[in-house]
Protein backbone atom coordinates (compact mmCIF):
# COMPACT_ATOMS: atom_id res chain seq x y z
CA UNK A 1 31.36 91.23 116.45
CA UNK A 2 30.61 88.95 113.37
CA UNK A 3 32.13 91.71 110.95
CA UNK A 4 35.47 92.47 112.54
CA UNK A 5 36.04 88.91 112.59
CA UNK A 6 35.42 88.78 108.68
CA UNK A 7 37.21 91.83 108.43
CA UNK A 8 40.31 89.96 109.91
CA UNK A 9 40.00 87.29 107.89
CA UNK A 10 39.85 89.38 104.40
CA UNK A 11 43.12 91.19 105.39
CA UNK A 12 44.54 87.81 106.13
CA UNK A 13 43.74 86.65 102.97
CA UNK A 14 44.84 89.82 101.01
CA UNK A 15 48.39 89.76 102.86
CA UNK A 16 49.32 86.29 101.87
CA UNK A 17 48.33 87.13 98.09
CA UNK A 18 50.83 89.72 98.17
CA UNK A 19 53.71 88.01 99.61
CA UNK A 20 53.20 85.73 96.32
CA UNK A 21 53.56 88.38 93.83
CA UNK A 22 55.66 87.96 90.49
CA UNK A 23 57.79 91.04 91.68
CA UNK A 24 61.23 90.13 92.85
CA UNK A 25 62.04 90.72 96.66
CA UNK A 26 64.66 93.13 97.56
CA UNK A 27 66.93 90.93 98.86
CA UNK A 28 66.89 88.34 96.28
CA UNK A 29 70.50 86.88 95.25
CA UNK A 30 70.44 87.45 91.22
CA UNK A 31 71.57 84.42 89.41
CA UNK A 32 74.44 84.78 87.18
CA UNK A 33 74.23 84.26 83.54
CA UNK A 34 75.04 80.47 81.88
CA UNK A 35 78.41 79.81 81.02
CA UNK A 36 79.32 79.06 77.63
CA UNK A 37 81.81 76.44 76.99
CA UNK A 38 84.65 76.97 73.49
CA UNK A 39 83.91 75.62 70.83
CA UNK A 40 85.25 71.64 70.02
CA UNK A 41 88.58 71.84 67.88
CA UNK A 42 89.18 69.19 65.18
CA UNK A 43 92.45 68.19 63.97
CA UNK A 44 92.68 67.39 60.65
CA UNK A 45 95.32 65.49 58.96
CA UNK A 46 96.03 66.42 54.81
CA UNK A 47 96.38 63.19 52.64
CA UNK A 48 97.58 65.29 50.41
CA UNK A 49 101.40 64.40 49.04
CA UNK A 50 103.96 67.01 50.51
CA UNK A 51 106.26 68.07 47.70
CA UNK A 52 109.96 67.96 48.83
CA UNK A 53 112.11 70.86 48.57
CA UNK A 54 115.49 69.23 49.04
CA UNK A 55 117.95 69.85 46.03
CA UNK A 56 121.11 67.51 45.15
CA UNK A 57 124.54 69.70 44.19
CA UNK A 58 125.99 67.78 40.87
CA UNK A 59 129.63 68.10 41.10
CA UNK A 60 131.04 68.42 37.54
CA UNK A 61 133.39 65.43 36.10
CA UNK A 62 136.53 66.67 34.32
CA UNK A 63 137.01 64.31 31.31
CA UNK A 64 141.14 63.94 31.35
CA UNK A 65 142.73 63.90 28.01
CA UNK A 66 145.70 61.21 27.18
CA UNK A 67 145.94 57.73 29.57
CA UNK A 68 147.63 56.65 32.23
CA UNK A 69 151.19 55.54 32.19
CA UNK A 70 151.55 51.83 32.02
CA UNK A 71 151.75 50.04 34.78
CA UNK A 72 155.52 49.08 33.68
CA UNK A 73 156.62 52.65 33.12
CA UNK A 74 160.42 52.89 34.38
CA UNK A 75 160.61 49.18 35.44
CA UNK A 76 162.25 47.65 32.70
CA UNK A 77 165.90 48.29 32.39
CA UNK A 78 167.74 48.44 29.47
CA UNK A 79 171.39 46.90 28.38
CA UNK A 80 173.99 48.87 29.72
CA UNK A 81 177.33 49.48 27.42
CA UNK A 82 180.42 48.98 28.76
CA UNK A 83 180.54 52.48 30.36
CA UNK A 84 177.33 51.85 32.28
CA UNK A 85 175.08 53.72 30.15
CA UNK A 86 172.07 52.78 28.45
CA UNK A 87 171.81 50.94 25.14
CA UNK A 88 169.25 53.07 22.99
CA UNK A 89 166.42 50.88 22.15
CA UNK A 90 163.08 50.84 20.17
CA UNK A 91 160.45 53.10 21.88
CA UNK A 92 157.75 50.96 23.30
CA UNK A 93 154.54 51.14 21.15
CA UNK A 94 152.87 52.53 24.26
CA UNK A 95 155.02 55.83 24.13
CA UNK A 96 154.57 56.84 20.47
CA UNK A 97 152.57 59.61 20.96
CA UNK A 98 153.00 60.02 24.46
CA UNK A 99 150.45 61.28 26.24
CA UNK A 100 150.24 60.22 29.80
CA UNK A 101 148.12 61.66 33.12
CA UNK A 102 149.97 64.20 35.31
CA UNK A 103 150.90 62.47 39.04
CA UNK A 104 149.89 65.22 41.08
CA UNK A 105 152.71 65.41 43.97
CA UNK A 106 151.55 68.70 45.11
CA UNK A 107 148.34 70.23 45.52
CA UNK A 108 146.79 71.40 42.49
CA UNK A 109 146.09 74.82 41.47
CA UNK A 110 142.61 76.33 42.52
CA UNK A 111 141.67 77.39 39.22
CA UNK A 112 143.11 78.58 35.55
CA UNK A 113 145.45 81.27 36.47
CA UNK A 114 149.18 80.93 36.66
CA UNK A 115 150.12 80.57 39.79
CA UNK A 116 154.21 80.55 41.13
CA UNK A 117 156.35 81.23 44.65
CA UNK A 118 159.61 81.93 44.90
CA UNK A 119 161.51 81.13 48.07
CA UNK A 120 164.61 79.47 49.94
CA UNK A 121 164.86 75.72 49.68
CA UNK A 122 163.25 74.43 52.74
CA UNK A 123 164.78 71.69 54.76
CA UNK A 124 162.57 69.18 53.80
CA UNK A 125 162.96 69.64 50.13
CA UNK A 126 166.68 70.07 50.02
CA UNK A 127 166.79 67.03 51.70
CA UNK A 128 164.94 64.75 49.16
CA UNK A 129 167.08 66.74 46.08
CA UNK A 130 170.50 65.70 44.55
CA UNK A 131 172.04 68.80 46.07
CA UNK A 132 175.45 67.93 48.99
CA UNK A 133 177.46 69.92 50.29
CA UNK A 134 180.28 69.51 47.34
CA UNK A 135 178.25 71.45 44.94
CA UNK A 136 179.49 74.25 43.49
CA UNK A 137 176.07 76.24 44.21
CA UNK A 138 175.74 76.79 48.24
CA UNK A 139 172.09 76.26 49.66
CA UNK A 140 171.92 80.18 49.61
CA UNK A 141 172.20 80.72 46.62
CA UNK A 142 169.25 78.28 45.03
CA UNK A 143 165.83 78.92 45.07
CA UNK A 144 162.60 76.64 45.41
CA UNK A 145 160.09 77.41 42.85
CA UNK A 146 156.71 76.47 42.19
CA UNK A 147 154.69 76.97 39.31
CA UNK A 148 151.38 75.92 37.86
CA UNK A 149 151.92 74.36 34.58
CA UNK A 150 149.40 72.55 31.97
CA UNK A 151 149.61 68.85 31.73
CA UNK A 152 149.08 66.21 28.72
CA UNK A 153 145.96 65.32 30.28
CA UNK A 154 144.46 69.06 29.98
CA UNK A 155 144.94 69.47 33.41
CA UNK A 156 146.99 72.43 35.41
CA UNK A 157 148.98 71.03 37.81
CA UNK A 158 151.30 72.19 40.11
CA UNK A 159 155.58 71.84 39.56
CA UNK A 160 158.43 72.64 41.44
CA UNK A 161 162.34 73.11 40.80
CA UNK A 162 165.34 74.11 42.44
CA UNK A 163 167.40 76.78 40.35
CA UNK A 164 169.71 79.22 40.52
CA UNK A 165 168.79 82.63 42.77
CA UNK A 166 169.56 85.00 40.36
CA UNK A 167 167.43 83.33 38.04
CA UNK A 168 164.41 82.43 39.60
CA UNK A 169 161.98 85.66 38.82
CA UNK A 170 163.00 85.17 34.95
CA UNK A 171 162.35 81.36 34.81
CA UNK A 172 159.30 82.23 36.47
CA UNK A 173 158.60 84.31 33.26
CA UNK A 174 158.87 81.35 31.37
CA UNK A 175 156.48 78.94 32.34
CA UNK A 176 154.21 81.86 32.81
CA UNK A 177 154.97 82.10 29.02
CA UNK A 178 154.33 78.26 28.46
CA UNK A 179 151.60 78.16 30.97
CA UNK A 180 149.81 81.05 28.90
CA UNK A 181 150.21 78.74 25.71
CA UNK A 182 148.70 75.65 27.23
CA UNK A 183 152.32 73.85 26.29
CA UNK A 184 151.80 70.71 27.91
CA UNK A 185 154.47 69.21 30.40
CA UNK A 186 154.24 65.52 32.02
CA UNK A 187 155.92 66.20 35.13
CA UNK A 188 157.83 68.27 36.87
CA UNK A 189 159.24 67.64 40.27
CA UNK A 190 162.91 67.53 42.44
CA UNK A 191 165.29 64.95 41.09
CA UNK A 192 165.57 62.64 44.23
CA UNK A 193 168.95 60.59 45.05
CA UNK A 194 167.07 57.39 44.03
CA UNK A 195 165.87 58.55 40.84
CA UNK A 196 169.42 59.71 39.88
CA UNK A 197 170.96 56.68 40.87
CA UNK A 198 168.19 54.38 39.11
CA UNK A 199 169.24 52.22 36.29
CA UNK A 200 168.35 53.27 32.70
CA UNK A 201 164.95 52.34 31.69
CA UNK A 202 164.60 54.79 28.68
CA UNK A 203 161.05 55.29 30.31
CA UNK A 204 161.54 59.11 31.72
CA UNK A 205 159.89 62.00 29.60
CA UNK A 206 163.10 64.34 30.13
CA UNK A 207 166.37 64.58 28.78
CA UNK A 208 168.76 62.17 30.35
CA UNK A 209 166.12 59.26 29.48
């Protein structure tokens, strides 16, 4: 009786030594593998000096030849004779040697070449000019013209006349001619009522001064 008891007791003792084995049980949950968190990033700001890669555009100067007119230029009138003409006197110190800056009164040409139009005298124009309706010349029959010319001040400029129709293509031949040969010119624009009817100063570059 004694040695089935002990018996017992040794299978006891072996059965609880093998529930504590190292091997894993079947239905153990396997444990998942450690996460591993990204790396830190740094930000790093360069003392370095940042060279700038904005340019500036130079616009070239033109350097104008000659001077500008005085200030008095066609304000001083000069004794009349008893027809109501001018009395020729000295020229003015200022005007030996005359050469004075182009007053642009139209837009300028864009560049070197000679530049012209031909067309019928528009309203505006016509009505600014010297023309009426007594003159022997009807409106159809005069042309406006514009043509680049080079000025005293080494300049081109832009001029305009009002001439004859049947002429206009040939004087345009001209002062491509002139224009070609850098002649220089002061001014050229439409006689306007009020410069016709303006007292003599002697002052005008043309030939009724």
């Amino acid at each position: 009786m004694r040695l089935i008891t002990l018996f017992l007791a040794a299978s006891l003792i072996a059965g609880c030594a093998a529930g504590q084995s190292g091997q894993p049980s079947p239905t153990s949950v396997p444990t998942t593998g450690a996460v591993t968190s990204p790396p830190e990033t740094t930000a790093s700001t360069s003392t370095e000096p940042v060279e700038s890669t904005s340019s500036t555009t130079v616009t070239p100067t033109t350097t104008l030849l000659g001077a500008p007119a005085p200030s008095w230029l066609g304000t001083r009138i000069v004794p009349l004779d008893e027809n109501g003409d001018g009395i020729s006197q000295p020229t003015p110190p200022e005007l030996l040697n005359r050469q004075f800056h182009t007053v642009d009164l139209l837009p300028p040409p864009i560049d070197d070449m000679f530049q012209s139009t031909i067309g019928p005298v528009p309203s505006d124009v016509l009505a600014r000019s010297t023309w009426h309706p007594e003159c022997p010349v009807g409106v159809d029959e005069l042309s406006y013209v514009t043509v680049s010319f080079y000025g005293f001040d080494g300049v081109f400029h832009t001029g305009e006349l009002i001439v004859n129709a049947a002429w206009a293509a040939e004087i345009v031949e001209i002062f491509k001619l002139l224009h070609e040969n850098r002649y220089p010119i002061e001014q050229m624009q439409v006689v306007t009522v009020e410069m016709d009817d303006a007292l003599p100063t002697g002052d005008g570059n043309n030939t009724s001064s």
